[in-house]
N, C-alpha and C. Protein backbone atom coordinates (compact mmCIF):
# COMPACT_ATOMS: atom_id res chain seq x y z
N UNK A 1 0.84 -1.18 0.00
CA UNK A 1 0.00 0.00 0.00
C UNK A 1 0.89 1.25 0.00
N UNK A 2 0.38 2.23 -1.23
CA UNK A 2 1.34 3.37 -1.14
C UNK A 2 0.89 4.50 -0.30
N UNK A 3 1.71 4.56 0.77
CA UNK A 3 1.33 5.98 1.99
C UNK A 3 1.60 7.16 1.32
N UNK A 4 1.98 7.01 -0.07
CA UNK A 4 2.86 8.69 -0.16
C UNK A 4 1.72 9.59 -1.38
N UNK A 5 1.73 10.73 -1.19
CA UNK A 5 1.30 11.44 -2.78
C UNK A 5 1.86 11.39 -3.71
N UNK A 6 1.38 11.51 -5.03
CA UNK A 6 1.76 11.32 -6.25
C UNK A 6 3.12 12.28 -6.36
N UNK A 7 2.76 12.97 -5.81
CA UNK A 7 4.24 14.17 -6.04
C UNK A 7 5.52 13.80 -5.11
N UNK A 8 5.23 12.90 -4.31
CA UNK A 8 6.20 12.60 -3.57
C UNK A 8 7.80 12.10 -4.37
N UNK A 9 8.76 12.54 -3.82
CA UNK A 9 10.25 12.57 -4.52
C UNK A 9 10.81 10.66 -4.24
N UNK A 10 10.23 10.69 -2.72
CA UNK A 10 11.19 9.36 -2.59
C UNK A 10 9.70 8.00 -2.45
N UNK A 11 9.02 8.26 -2.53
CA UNK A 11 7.90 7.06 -2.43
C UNK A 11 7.88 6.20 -1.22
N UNK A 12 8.56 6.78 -0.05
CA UNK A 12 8.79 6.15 0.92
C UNK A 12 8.52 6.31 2.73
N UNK A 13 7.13 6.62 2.37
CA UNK A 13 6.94 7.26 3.86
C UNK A 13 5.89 6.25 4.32
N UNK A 14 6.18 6.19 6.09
CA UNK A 14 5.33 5.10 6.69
C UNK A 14 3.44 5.59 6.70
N UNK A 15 3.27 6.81 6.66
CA UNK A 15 1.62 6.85 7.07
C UNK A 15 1.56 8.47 5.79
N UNK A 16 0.29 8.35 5.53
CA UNK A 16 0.43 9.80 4.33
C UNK A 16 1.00 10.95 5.43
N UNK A 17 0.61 11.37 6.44
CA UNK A 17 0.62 12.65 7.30
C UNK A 17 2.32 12.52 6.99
N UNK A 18 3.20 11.70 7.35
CA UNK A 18 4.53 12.08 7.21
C UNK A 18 5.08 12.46 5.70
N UNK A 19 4.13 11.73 4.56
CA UNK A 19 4.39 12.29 3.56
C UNK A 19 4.01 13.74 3.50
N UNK A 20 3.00 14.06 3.99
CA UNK A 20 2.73 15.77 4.05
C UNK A 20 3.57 16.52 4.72
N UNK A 21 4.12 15.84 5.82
CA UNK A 21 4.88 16.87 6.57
C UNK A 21 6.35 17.24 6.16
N UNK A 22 6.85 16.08 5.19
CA UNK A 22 8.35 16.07 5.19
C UNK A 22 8.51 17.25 3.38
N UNK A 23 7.18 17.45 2.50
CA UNK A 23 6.80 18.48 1.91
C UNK A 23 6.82 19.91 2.70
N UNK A 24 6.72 19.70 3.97
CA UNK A 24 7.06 20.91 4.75
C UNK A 24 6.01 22.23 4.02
N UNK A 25 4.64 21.79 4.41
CA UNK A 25 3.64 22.93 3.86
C UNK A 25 4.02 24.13 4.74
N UNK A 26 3.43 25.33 4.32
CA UNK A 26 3.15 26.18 5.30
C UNK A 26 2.15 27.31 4.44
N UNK A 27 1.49 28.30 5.66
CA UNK A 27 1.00 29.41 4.92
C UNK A 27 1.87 30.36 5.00
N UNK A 28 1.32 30.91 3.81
CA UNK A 28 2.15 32.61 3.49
C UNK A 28 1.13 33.68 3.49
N UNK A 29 1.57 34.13 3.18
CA UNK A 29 1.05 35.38 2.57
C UNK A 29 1.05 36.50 1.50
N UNK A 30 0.42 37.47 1.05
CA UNK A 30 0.90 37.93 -0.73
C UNK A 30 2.22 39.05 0.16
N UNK A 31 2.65 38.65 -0.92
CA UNK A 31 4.41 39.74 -0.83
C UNK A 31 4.37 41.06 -1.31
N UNK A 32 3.85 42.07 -0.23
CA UNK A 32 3.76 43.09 -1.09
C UNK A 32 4.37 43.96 -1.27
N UNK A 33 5.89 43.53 -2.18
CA UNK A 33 6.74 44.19 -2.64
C UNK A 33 5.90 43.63 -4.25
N UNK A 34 5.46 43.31 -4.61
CA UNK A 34 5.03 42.30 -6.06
C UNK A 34 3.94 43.50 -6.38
N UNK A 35 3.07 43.01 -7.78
CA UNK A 35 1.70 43.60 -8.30
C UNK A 35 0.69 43.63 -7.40
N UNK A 36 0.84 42.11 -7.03
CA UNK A 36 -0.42 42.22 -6.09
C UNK A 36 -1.13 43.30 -5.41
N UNK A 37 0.19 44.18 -5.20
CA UNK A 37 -0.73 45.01 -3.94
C UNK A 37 -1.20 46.15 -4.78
N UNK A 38 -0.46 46.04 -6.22
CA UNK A 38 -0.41 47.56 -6.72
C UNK A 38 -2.15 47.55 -7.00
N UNK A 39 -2.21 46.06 -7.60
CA UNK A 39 -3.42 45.67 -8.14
C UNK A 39 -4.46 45.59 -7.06
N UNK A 40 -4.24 44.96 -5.98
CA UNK A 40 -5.72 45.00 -4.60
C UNK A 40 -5.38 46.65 -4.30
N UNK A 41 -4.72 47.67 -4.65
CA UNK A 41 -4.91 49.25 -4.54
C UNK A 41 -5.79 49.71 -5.26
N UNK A 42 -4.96 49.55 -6.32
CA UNK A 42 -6.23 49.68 -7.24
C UNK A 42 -7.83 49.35 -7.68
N UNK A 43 -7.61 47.84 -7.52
CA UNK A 43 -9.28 48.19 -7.14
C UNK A 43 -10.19 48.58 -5.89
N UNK A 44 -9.48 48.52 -4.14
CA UNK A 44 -9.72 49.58 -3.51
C UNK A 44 -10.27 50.20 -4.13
N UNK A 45 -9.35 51.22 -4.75
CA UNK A 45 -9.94 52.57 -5.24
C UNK A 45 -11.07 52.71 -6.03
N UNK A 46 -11.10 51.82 -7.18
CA UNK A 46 -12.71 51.90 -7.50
C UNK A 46 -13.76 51.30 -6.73
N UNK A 47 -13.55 50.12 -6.36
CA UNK A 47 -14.74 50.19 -5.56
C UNK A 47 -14.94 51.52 -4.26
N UNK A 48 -14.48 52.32 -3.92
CA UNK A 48 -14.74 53.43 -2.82
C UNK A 48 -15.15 54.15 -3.65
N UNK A 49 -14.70 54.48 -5.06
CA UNK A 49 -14.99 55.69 -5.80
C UNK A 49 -16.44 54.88 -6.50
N UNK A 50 -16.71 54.14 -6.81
CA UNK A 50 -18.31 53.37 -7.30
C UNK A 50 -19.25 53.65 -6.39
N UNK A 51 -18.56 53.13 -5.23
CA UNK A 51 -19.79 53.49 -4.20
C UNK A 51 -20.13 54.60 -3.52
N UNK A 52 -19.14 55.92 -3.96
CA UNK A 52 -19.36 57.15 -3.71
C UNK A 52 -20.41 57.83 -5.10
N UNK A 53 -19.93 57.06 -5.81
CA UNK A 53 -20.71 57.86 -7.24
C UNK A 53 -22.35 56.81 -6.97
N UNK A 54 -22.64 56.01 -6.66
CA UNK A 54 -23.66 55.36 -6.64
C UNK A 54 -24.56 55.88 -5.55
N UNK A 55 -23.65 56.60 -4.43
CA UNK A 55 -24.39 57.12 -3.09
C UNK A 55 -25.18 58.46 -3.89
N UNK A 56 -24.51 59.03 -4.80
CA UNK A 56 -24.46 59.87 -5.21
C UNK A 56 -25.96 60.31 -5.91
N UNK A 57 -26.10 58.98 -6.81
CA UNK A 57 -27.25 58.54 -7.36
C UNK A 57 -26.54 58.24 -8.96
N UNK A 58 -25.26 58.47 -9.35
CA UNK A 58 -25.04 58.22 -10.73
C UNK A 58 -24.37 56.67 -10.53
N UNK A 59 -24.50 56.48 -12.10
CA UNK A 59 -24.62 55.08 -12.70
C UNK A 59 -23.72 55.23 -13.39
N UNK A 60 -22.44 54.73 -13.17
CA UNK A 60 -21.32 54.96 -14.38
C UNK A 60 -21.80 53.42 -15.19
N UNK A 61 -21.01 53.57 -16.33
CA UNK A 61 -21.06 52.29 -17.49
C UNK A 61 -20.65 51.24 -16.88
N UNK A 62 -19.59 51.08 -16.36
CA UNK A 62 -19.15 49.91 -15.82
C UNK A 62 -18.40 50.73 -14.36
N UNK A 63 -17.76 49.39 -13.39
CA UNK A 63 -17.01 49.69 -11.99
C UNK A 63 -15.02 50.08 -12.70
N UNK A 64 -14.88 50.12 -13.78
CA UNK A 64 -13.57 50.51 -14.14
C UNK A 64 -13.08 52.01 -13.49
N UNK A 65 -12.22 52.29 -13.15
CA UNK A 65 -12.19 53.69 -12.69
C UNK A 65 -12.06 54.84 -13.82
N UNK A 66 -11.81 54.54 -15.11
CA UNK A 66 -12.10 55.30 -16.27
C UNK A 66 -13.89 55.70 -16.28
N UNK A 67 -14.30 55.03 -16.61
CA UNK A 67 -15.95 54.82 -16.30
C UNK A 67 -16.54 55.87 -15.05
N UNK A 68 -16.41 55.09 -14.18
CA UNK A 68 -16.47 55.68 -12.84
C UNK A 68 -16.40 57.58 -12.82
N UNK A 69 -14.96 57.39 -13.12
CA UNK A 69 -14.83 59.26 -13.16
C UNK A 69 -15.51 59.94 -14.14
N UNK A 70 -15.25 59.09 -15.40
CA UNK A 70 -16.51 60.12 -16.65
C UNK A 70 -17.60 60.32 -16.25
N UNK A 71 -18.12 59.21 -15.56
CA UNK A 71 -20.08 59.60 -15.35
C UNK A 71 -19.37 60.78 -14.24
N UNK A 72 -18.95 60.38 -12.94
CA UNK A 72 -18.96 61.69 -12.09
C UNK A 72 -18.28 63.14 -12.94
N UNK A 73 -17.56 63.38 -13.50
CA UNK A 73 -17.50 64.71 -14.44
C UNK A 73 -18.76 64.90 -15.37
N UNK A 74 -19.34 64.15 -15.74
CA UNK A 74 -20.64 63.79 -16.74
C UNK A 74 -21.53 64.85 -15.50
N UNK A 75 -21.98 64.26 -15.11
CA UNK A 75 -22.81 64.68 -13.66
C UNK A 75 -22.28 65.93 -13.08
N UNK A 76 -21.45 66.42 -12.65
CA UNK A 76 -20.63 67.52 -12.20
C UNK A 76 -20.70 68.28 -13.00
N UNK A 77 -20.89 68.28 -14.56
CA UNK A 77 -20.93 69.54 -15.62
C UNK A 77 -22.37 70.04 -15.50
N UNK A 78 -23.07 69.13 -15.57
CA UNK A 78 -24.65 68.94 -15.87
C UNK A 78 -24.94 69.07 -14.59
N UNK A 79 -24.84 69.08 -13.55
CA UNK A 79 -24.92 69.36 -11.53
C UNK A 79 -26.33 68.38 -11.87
N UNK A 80 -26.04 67.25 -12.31
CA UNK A 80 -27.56 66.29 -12.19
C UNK A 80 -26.64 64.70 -11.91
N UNK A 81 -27.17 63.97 -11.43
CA UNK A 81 -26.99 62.51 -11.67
C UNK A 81 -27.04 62.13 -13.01
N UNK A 82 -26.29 61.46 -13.48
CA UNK A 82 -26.39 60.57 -14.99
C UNK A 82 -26.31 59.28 -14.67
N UNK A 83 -26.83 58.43 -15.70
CA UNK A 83 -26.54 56.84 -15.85
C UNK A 83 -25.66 56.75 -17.25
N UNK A 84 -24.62 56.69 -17.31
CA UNK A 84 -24.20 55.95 -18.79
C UNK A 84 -23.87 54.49 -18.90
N UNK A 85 -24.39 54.37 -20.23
CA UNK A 85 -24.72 52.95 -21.03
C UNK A 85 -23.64 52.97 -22.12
C-alpha cells in the first residue's frame, strides 16, 4: 500500500501525514513588494470611488475607474446625476 502522494520525490513514507509533513507545507502570505498590492490598490480605489458615485445617485457604465470618473464629471458639468450605457 502506497502511503505517499503522487508528487512525492522518494515514495517512501510510513503513514500519508509524514508524507505531508516532510513536503514541509506552510502558509504565506501575498508579498507586497510584487503587483499584487499595486493591483488590490487599485481596485480599492474603485470600488470606494463606485460606491461614492452610486451614493451619489449616478450610474457609471461599468465599476472601471475610467468609467467611474466620466459619469462623475458627466454629472458635475450637468450638476444632475447621470446613468451611462
Amino acid at each position: 500500500m502506497n502511503n505517499c502522494t503522487s508528487g512525492c520525490l522518494t515514495q517512501d513514507h510510513a503513514t500519508y501525514g509524514q508524507c505531508l509533513k516532510s513536503k514541509a507545507p506552510k502558509v504565506t502570505t501575498t508579498d507586497t513588494r510584487k503587483g499584487d498590492y499595486a493591483f488590490r490598490s487599485n481596485w480599492n480605489q474603485e470600488i470606494k470611488e463606485y460606491r461614492d458615485a452610486r451614493k451619489q445617485g449616478i450610474q457609471p457604465k461599468s465599476s472601471s475607474l475610467s468609467d467611474i470618473r466620466q459619469a462623475v464629471s458627466a454629472s458635475r458639468s450637468i450638476d444632475q446625476a447621470v446613468t451611462l450605457t
